[in-house]
Protein backbone atom coordinates (compact mmCIF):
# COMPACT_ATOMS: atom_id res chain seq x y z
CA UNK A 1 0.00 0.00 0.00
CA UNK A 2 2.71 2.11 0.64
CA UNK A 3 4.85 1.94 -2.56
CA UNK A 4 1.52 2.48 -4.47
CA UNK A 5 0.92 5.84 -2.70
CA UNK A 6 4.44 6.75 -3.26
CA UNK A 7 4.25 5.71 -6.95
CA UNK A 8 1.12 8.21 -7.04
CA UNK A 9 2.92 11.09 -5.27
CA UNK A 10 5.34 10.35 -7.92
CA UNK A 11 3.70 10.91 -10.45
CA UNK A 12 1.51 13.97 -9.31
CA UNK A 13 4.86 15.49 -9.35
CA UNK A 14 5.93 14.42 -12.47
CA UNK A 15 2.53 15.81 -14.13
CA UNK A 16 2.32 19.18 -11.98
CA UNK A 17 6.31 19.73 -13.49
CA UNK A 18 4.72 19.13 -17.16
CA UNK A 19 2.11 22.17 -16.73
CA UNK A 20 2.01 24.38 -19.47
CA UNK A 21 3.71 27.38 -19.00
CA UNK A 22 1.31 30.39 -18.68
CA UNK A 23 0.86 33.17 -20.77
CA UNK A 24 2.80 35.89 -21.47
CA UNK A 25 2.65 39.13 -19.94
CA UNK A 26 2.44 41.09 -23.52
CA UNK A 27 0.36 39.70 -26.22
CA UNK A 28 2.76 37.84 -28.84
CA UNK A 29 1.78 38.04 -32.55
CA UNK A 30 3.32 36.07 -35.49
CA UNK A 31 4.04 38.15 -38.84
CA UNK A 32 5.20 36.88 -42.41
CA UNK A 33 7.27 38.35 -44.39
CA UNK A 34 5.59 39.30 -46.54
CA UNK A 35 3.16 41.09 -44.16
CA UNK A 36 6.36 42.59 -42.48
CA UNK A 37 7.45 44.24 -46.21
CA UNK A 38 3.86 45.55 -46.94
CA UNK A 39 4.07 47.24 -43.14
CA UNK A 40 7.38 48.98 -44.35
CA UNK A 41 6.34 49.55 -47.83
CA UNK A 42 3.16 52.02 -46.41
CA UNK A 43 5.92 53.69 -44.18
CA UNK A 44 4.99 51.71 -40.79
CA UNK A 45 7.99 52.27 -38.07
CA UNK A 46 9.05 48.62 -37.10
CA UNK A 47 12.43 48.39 -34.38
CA UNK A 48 13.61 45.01 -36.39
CA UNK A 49 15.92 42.87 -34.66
CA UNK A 50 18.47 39.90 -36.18
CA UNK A 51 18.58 37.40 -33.04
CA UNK A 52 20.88 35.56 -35.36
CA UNK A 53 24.49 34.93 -34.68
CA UNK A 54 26.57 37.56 -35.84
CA UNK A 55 28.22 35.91 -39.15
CA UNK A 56 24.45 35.68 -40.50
CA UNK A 57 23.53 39.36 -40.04
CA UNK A 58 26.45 40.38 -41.66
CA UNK A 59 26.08 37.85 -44.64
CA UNK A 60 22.52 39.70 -44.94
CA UNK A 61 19.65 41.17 -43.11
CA UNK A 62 16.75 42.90 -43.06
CA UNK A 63 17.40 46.40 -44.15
CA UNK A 64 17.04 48.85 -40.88
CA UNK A 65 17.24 45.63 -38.84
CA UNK A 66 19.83 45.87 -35.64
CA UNK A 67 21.87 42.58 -34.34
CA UNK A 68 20.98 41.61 -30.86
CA UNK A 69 22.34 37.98 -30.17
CA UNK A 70 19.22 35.77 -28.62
CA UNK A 71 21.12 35.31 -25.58
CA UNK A 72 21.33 39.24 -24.97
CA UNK A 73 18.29 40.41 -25.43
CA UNK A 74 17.18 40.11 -21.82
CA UNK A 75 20.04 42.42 -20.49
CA UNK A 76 19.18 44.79 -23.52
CA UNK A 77 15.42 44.47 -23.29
CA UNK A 78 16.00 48.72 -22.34
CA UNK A 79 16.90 49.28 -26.15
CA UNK A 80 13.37 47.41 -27.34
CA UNK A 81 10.77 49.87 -28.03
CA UNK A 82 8.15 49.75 -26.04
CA UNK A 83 5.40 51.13 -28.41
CA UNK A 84 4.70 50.45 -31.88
CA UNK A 85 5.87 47.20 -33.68
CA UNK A 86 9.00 45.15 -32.51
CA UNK A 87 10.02 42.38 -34.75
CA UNK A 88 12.22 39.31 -33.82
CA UNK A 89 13.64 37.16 -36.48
């Protein structure tokens, strides 16, 4: 009887670790291409950012896009606009 409570508390642990994560704070939208160059093309102001490694914005980019590394945008996140449209790619 033991083990099978056990096994049980087990696995309520196991499942409460596999919650989904909630939501995040901001609203997150997906944009195409496409959708991104028709924004630009009527003048829209976008703050575009290359999470790419370095090498790859170099070898080409968005024009008017900046390179932030992925693993530096958290202790950059003051450079991000906070209005308008931000795009990560």
């Amino acid at each position: 009887m033991r083990r099978a409570r056990v096994a049980v508390v087990a696995a309520a642990i196991v499942l409460v670790g596999a919650a989904p994560a909630a939501p995040p704070d901001y609203p997150v939208n997906f944009i195409k291409a496409d959708e991104l160059k028709a924004a630009l093309d009527r003048d829209a102001t976008a703050d575009i950012i290359d999470v790419r490694h370095w090498d790859s914005y170099v070898e080409m980019h968005i024009k008017g896009a900046r390179s932030m590394p992925l693993r530096a945008v958290e202790s950059r996140a003051y450079e991000i606009s906070k209005t308008g449209l931000v795009v990560f790619y």
